[in-house]
Protein backbone atom coordinates (compact mmCIF):
# COMPACT_ATOMS: atom_id res chain seq x y z
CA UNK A 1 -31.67 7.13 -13.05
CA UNK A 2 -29.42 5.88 -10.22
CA UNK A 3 -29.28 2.36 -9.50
CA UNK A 4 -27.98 1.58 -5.76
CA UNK A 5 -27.44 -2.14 -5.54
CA UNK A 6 -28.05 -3.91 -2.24
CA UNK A 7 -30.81 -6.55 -1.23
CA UNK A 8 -32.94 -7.58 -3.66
CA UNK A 9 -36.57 -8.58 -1.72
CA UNK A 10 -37.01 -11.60 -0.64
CA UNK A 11 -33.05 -11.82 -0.87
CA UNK A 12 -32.19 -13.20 2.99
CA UNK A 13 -28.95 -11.78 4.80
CA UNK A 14 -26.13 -13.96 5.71
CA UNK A 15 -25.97 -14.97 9.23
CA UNK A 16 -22.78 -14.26 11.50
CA UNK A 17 -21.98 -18.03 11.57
CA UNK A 18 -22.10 -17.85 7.13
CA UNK A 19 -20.57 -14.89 7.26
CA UNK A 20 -17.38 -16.19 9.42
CA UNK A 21 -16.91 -18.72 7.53
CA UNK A 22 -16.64 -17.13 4.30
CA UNK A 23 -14.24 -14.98 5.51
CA UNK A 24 -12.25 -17.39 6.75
CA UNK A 25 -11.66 -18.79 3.34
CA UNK A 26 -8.54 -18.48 1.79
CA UNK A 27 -9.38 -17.20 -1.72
CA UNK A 28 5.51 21.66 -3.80
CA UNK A 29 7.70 22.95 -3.38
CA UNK A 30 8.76 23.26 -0.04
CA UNK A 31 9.88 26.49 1.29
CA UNK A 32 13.76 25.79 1.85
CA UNK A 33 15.38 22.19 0.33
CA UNK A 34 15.30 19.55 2.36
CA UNK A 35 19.38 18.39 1.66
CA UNK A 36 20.94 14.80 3.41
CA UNK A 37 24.00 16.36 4.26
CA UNK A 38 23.56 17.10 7.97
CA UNK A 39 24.54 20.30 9.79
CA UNK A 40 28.22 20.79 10.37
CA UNK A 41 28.02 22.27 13.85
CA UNK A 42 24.79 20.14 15.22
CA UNK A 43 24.80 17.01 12.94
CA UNK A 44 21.41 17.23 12.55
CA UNK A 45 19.05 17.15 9.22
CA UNK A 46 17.86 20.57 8.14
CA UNK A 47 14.13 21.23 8.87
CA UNK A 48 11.55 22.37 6.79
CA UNK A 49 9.12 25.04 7.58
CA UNK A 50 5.63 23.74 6.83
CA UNK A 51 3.66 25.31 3.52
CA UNK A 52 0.15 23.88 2.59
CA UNK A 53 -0.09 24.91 -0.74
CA UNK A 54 -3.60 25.62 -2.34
CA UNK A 55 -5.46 22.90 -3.84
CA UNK A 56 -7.48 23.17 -7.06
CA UNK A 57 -9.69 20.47 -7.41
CA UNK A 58 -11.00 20.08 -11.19
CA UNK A 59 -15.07 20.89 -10.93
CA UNK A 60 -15.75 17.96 -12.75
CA UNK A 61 -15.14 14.62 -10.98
CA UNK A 62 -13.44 11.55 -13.48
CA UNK A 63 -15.37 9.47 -14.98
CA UNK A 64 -14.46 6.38 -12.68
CA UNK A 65 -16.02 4.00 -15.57
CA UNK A 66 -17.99 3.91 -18.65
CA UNK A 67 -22.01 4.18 -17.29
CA UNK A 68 -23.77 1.41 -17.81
CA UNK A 69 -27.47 2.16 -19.88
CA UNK A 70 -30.05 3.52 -17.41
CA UNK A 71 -27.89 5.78 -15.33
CA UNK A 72 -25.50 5.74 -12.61
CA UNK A 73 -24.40 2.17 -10.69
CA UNK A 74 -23.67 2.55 -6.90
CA UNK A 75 -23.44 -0.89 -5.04
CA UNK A 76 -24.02 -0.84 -1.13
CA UNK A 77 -23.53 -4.17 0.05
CA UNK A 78 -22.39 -7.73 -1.74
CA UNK A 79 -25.09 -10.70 -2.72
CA UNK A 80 -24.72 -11.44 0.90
CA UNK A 81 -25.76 -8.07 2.18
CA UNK A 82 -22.71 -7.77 3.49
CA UNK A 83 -21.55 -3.91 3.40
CA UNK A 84 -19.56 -2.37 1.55
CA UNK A 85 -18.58 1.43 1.33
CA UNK A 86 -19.31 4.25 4.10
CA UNK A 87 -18.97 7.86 3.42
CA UNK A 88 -18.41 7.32 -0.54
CA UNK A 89 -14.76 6.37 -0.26
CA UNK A 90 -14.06 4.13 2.93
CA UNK A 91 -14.22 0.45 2.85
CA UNK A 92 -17.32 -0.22 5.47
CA UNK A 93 -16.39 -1.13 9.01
CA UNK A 94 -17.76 -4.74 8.31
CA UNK A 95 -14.96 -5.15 5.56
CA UNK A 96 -11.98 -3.62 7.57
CA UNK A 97 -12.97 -5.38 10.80
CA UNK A 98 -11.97 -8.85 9.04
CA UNK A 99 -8.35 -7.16 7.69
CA UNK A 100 -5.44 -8.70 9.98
CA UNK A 101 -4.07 -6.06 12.27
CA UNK A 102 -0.83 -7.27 11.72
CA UNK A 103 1.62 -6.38 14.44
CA UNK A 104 1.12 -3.96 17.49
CA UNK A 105 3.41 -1.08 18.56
CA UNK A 106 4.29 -3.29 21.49
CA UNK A 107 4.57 -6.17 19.34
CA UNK A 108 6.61 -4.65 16.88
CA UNK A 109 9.28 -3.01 19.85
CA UNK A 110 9.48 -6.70 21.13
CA UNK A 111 10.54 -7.92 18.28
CA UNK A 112 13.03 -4.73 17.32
CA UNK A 113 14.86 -5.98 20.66
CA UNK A 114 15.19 -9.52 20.11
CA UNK A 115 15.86 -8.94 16.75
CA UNK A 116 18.97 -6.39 18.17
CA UNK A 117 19.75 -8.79 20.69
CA UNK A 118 19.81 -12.29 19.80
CA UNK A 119 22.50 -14.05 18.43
CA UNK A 120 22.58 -16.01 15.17
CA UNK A 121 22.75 -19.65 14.71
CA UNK A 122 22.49 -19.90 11.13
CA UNK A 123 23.23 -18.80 7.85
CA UNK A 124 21.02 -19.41 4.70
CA UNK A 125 21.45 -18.50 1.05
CA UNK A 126 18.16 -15.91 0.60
CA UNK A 127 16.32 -18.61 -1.70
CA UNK A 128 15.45 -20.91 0.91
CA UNK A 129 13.06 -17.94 2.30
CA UNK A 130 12.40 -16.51 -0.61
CA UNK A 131 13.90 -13.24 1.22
CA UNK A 132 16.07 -11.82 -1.87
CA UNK A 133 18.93 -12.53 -3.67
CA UNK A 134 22.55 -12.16 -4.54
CA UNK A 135 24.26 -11.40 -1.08
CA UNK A 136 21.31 -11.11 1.03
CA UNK A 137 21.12 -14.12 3.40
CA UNK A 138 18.12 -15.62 5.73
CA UNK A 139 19.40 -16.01 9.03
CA UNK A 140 18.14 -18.41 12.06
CA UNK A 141 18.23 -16.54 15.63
CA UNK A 142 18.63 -18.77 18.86
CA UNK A 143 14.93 -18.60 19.67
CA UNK A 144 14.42 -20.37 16.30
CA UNK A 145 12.78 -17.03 14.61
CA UNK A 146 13.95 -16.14 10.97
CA UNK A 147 15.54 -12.94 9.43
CA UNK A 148 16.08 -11.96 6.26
CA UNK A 149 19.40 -10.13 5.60
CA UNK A 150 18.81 -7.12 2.82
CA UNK A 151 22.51 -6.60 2.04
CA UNK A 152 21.45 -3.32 0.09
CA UNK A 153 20.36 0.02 0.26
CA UNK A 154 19.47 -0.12 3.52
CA UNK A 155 16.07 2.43 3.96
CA UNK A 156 13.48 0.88 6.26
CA UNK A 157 11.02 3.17 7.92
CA UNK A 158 8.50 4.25 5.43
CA UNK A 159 5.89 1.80 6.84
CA UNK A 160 5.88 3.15 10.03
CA UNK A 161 5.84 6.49 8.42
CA UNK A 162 2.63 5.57 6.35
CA UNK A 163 0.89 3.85 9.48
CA UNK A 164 1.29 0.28 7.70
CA UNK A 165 1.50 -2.57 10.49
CA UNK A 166 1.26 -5.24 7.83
CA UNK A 167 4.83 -4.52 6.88
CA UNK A 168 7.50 -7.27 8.15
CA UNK A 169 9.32 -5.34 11.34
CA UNK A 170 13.09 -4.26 10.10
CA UNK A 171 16.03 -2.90 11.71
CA UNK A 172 19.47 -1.36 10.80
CA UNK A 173 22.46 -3.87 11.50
CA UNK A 174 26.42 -2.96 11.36
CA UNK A 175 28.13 -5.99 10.73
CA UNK A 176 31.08 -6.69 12.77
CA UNK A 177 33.45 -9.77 11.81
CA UNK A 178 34.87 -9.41 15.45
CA UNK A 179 31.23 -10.77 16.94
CA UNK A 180 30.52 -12.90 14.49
CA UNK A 181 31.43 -16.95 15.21
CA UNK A 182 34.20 -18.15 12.67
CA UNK A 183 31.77 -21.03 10.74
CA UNK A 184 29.30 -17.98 10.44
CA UNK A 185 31.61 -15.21 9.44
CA UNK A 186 33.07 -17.74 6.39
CA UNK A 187 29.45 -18.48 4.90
CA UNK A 188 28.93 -14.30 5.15
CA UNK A 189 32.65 -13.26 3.91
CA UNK A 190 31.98 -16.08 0.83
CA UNK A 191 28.82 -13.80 0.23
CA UNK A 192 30.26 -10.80 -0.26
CA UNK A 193 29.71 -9.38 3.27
CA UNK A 194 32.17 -6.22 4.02
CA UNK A 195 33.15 -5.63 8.26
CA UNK A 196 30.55 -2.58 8.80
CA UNK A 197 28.56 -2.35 6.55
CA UNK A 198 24.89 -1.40 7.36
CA UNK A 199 22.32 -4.35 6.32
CA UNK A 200 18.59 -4.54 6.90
CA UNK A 201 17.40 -7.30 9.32
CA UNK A 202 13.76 -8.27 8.50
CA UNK A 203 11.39 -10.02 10.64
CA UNK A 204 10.89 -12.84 7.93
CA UNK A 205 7.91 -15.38 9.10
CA UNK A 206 8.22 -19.51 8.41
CA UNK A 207 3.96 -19.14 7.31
CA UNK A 208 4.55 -16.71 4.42
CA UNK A 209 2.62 -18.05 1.21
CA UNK A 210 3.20 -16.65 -2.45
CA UNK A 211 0.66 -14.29 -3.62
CA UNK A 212 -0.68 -14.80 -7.12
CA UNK A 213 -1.58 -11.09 -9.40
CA UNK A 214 -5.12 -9.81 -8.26
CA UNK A 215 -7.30 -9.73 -10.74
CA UNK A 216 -10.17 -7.62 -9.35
CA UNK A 217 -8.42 -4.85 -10.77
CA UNK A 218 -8.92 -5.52 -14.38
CA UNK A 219 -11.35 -4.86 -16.63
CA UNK A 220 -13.61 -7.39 -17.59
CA UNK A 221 -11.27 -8.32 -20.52
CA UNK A 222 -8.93 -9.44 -17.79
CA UNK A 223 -5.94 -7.79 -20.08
CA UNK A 224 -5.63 -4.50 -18.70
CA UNK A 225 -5.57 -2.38 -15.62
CA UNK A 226 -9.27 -0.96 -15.33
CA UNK A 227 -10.30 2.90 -14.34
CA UNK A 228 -12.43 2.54 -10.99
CA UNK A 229 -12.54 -1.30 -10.66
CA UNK A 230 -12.67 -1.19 -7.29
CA UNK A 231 -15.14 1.39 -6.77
CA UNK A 232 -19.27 1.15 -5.60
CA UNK A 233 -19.57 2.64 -9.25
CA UNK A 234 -18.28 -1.16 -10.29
CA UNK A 235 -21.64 -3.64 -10.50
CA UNK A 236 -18.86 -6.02 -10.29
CA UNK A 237 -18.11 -5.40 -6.69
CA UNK A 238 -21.98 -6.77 -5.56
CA UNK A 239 -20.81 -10.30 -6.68
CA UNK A 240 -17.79 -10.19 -4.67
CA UNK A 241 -17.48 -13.04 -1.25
CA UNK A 242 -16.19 -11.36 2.07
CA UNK A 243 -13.00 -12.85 1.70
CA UNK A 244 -12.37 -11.79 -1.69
CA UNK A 245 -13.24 -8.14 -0.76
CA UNK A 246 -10.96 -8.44 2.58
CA UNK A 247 -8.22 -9.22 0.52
CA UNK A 248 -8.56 -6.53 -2.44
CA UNK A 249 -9.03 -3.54 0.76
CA UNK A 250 -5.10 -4.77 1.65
CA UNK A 251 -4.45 -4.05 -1.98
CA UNK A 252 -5.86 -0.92 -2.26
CA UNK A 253 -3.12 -0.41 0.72
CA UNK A 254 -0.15 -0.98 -1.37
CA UNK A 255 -1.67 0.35 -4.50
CA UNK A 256 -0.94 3.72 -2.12
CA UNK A 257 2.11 2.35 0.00
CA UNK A 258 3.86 1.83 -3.72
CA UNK A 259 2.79 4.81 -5.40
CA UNK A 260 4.04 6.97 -2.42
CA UNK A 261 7.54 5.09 -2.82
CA UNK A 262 7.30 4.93 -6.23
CA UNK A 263 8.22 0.53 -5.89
CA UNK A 264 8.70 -1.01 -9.04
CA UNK A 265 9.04 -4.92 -7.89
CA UNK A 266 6.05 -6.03 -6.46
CA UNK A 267 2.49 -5.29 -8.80
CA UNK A 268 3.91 -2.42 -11.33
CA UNK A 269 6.47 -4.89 -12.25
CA UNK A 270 3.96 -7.56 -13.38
CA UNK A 271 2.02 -5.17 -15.26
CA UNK A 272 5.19 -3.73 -16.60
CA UNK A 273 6.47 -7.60 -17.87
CA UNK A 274 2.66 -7.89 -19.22
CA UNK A 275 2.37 -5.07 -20.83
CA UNK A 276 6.48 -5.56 -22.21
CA UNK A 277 6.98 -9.23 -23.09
CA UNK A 278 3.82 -11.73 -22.12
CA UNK A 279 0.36 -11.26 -20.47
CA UNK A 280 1.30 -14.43 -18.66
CA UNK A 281 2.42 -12.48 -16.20
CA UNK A 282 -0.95 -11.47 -14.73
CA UNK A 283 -1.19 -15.37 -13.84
CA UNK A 284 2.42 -15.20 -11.85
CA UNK A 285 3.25 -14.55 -8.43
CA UNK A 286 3.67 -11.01 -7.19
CA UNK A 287 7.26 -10.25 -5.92
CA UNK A 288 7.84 -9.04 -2.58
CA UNK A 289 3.70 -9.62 -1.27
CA UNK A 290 3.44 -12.85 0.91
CA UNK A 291 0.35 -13.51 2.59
CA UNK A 292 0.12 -15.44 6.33
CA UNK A 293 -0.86 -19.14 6.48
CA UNK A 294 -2.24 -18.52 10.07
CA UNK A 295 -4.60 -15.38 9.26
CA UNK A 296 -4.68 -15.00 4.99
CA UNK A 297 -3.20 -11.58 5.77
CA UNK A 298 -1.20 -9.51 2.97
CA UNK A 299 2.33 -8.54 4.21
CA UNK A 300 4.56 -6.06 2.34
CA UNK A 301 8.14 -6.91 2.09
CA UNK A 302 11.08 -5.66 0.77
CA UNK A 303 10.21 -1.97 0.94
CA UNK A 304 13.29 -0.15 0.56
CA UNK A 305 14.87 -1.69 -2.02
CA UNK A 306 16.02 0.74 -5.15
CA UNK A 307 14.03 3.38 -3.23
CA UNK A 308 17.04 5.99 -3.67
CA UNK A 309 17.31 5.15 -7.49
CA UNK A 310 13.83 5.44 -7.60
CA UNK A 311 13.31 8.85 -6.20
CA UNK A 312 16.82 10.07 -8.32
CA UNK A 313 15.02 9.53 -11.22
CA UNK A 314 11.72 10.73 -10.69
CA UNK A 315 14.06 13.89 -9.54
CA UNK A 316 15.38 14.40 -13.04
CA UNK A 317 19.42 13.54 -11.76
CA UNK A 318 19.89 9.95 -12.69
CA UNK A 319 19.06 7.47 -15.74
CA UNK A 320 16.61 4.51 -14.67
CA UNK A 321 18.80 1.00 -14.02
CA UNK A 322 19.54 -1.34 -16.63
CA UNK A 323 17.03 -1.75 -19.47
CA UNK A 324 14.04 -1.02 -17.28
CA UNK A 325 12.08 2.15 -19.07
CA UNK A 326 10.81 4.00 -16.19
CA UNK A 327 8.49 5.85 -18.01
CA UNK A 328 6.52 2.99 -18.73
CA UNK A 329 6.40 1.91 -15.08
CA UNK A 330 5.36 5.83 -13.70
CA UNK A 331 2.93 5.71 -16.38
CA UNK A 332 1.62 2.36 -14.13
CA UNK A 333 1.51 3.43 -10.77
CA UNK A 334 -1.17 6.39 -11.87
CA UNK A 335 -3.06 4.18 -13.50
CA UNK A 336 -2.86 2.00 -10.45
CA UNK A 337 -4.04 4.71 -8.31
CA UNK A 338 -6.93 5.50 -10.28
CA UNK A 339 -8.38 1.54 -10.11
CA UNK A 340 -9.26 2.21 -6.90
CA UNK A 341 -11.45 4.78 -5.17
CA UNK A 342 -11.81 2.56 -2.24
CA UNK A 343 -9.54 3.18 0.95
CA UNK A 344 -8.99 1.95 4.21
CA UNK A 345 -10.00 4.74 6.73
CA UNK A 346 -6.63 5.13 8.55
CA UNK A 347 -5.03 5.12 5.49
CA UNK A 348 -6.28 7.85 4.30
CA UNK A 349 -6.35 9.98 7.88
CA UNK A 350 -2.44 9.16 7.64
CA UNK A 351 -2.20 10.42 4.20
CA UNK A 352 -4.49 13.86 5.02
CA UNK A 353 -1.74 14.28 8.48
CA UNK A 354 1.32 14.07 6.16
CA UNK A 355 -0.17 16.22 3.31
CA UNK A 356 -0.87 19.08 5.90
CA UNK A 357 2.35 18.55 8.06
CA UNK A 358 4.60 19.17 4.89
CA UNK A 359 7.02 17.43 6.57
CA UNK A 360 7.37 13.60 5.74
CA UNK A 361 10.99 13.55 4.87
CA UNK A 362 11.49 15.05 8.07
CA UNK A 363 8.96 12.57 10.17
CA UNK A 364 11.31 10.00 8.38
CA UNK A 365 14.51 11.16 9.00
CA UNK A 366 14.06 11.98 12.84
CA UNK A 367 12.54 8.26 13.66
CA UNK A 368 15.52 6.94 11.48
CA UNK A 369 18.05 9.07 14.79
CA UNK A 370 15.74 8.14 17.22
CA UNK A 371 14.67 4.56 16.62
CA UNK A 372 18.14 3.39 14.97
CA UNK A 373 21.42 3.50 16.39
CA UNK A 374 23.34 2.76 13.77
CA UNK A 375 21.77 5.32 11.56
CA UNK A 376 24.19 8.26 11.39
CA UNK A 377 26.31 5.59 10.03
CA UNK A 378 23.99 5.50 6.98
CA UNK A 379 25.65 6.74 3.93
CA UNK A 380 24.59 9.85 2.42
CA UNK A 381 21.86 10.69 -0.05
CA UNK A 382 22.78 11.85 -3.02
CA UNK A 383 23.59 15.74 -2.99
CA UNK A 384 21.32 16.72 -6.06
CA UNK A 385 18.42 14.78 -4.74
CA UNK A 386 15.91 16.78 -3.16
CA UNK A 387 14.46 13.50 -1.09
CA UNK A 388 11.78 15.47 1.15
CA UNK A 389 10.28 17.26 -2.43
CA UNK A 390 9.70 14.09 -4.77
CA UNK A 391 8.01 12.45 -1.17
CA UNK A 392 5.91 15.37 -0.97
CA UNK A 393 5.03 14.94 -4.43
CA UNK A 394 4.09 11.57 -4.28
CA UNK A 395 2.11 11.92 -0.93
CA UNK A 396 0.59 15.14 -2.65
CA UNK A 397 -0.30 13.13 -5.57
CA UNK A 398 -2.60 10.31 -3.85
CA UNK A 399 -3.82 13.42 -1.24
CA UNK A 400 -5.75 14.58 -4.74
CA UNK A 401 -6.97 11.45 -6.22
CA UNK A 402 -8.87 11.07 -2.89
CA UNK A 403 -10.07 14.81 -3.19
CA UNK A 404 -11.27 13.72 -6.48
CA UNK A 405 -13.32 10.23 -5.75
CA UNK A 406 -14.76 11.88 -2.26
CA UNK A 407 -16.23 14.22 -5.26
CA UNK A 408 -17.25 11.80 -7.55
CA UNK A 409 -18.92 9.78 -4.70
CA UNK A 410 -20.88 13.10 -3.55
CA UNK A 411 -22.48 13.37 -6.97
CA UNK A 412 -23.71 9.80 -7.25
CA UNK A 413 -25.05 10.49 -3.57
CA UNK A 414 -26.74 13.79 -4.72
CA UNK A 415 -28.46 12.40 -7.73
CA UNK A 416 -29.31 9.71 -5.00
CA UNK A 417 -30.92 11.90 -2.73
CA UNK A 418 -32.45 13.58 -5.46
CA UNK A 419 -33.37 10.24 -7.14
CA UNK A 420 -35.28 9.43 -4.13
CA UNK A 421 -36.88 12.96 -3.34
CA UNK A 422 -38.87 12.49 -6.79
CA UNK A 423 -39.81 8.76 -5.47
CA UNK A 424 -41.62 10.27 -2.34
CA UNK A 425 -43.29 13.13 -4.52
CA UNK A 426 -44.45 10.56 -6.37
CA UNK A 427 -45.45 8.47 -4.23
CA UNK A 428 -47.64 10.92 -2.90
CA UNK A 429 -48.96 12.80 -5.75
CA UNK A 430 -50.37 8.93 -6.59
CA UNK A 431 -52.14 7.94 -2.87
CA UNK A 432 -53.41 12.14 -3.65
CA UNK A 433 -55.32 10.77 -6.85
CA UNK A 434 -56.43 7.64 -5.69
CA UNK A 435 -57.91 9.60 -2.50
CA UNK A 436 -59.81 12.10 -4.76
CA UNK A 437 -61.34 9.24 -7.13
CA UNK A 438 -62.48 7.55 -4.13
C-alpha cells in the first residue's frame, strides 16, 4: 500500500495572508589532462575535448529510508497544504518562490566595480566581522560598505560556476604598498601583508547572523546524519512550517555546492567534531554559513579556502593538513549527499549542463582570464594535480545520486498510479454489485 500524505478532509488550506506570514518567520577520465601550467607560446590553459562517458545506473533504486508498516510514505504537501515536491525530486515552485534570490548579474557586476574601485578607509582585525582569521582583515570602503580580506589561497569563482547567487560577490586584489595610505599600509604590514600578493576581497554584509547546525537532517535520534531525511519518502517532512522548509531547500544547495568542492569548514566539519570529540557540536554554529537579517536568506562564505589541498588529496599527491583525517570527512560529504533527494530546480539543470559539457575546469579557468585581471598573476596549481579530473569527479558524483532518487521517486509514483488504478476498479466493480442487487 502507498500512503501519499496531503490534506486530510475537513483539513482547511492556509490562506495567502497565513501563509506569508509564516514564511516570514525567522526559524572520468577526460580525454587529454587538464594541467595549470599554461601554454608556452599562447599563455593560455590547455582545453579539453568533451567525453560523456556512459552511465550505469544500478536497476534497483536505494532504499532512501527504512518503510514504515503498511507500505510506501510519499508526502505531497505540509499540514498547511502547502506543496511540497514536483516531478519526484524538485522542491515545488511554492517552496522555491519564498528562497531569496540573492544578488542579480547586474547586481553582482555593480558591486565587482565598486569593490575594484573604491578606496579603503579602514582596517579591521577579521574578528570584528567574523570574516576569518590570522592575516585576513575586514576592511571599510568610502561608501561605508564592508569587505572581508581572505589573505589565502585565493580561488573564487566556483559559485558562479555552479549558478549559486547566494554566495557573497568576491574579487582578486594585488596589493600594492605604493597605493596604499601610510596609517593603512602599517595596520596591513603588522598583519603579515606582502607588496603583491593576490588576496580575495569579499562582499561581506553588516546584517549577517550566525547560523546554528540544521537538524532536519538527522534521524529522529537527533545523533546522526539520516539516509533520505529530506525526501517526500520522510512522514517527517508533512509536519514541517514554510519557513522551516524554505530554509532546509538552501541547504540542500550547499549539501551539493560542498560536495562538488569537497569544503570541509562549514557542515562536514561539525559532523566531523561530533562524530570525533562531542555531539555538542550539532547544537553550535556552522562556520562559514551566515544568514541575512533583512530577508532570513542562507549565504555561503568563504568558498575557496583549502580548496587546492582539498582536491590534492582527494588526487592521491598530498597528505590531508594537520591532524584532520580526511577519510573520515569524505566518508561525510556522501553521506551528506544521500540525506537529501530534494533539489532546487536550477540546481540541478546546472549540474546536468556541466556533467554533459565535460568541461568545468575549463568554464572555471576561462571566467577566472576574463572576469579577473589580476589572474594570470595567480600562482600555479600544483603540477601533479589533475584539477579539471577530481572536479569532474565530484560533479559526476552528485550527477548520479540525482539519476538515482529521480528513480526511486518513479517507483513510489508507479505503485501510485497503480495503487490508484485498483481504487477505481474497485470502485466500480462495487456500484456494479449494488446495481445488480437492486
Amino acid at each position: 500500500m502507498v500512503r501519499v500524505i496531503g490534506l486530510d478532509e475537513g483539513e482547511r488550506e492556509e490562506t495567502e495572508e497565513e501563509e506569508e506570514r509564516e514564511s516570514a518567520t525567522p526559524s572520468f577520465k577526460e580525454s587529454e589532462r587538464l594541467r595549470e601550467s599554461k601554454d608556452e607560446t599562447t599563455g593560455e590553459f590547455k582545453q579539453v575535448q568533451p567525453q560523456v562517458p556512459e552511465v550505469v545506473i544500478p536497476k534497483v533504486p536505494p532504499r532512501l529510508e527504512p518503510q514504515k508498516p503498511g507500505g510506501v510514505t510519499w508526502v505531497k504537501v505540509n499540514h498547511r497544504g502547502v506543496p511540497i515536491v514536483e516531478d519526484g525530486i524538485y522542491w515545488a515552485k511554492k517552496i522555491e518562490g519564498k528562497i531569496p534570490s540573492g544578488h542579480s548579474v547586474g547586481t553582482m557586476h555593480m558591486k565587482r566595480h565598486a569593490m575594484r574601485n573604491l578606496a579603503v578607509e579602514e582596517v579591521l582585525q577579521a574578528r570584528y566581522g567574523g570574516c576569518g582569521h590570522g592575516a585576513d582583515r575586514v576592511l571599510r570602503l568610502s561608501d561605508d560598505s564592508w569587505l572581508c580580506a581572505r589573505y589565502r589561497e585565493p580561488i573564487t569563482l566556483q559559485g558562479r560556476l555552479l549558478g549559486m547567487r547566494n554566495v557573497p560577490t568576491v574579487v582578486l586584489s594585488q596589493v600594492n604598498f605604493t597605493a596604499i595610505p601610510e596609517h593603512l599600509l602599517f595596520l596591513l604590514t603588522a598583519a603579515g601583508w606582502q607588496d603583491q600578493h593576490i588576496v580575495g576581497m569579499v562582499d561581506w554584509q553588516g546584517d549577517f547572523i550566525e547560523v546554528m547546525f540544521p537538524h532536519y537532517i538527522l534521524d529522529e535520534s537527533e545523533t546522526r546524519l539520516g539516509v533520505g531525511s529530506v525526501s517526500p519518502m520522510n512522514r517527517r517532512m508533512r509536519l514541517m512550517s514554510v519557513s522551516d522548509l524554505v530554509a532546509l531547500a538552501q541547504w540542500t544547495d550547499l549539501l551539493v555546492f560542498d560536495y562538488i568542492l569537497f569544503n570541509n569548514d562549514r557542515l562536514v566539519r561539525n559532523l566531523y567534531l561530533a562524530q570525533t570529540n562531542s555531539t555538542k557540536y550539532f547544537h553550535e554554529p556552522v562556520k562559514n554559513v551566515r544568514r541575512s537579517g533583512s530577508n532570513n536568506g542562507l549565504w555561503y562564505t568563504n568558498n575557496g579556502d583549502q580548496l587546492i589541498a582539498s582536491f590534492s588529496w582527494l588526487a592521491g599527491i598530498a597528505p590531508a593538513r594537520g591532524d584532520v583525517d580526511y577519510s573520515i570527512m569524505k566518508t561525510i560529504h556522501e553521506d551528506l549527499l544521500k540525506t537529501t533527494c530534494l533539489f532546487r530546480r536550477e540546481t540541478v539543470l546546472h549540474i546536468e549542463k556541466l556533467y554533459a559539457q565535460r568541461t568545468a575546469a575549463d568554464i572555471l579557468f576561462k571566467e577566472l582570464r576574463e572576469k579577473e585581471p589580476v589572474g594570470k598573476s595567480l600562482p600555479p596549481l600544483p603540477r601533479d594535480l589533475d584539477f579539471g579530473q577530481v572536479l569532474q569527479k565530484r560533479i559526476d558524483d552528485v550527477y548520479l545520486h540525482f539519476q538515482r532518487c529521480r528513480q526511486a521517486a518513479d517507483v513510489v509514483m508507479s505503485q501510485i498510479k497503480d495503487t490508484s488504478s485498483l481504487v477505481v476498479k474497485k470502485d466500480k466493480r462495487v456500484k456494479k454489485n449494488r446495481h445488480e442487487n437492486l
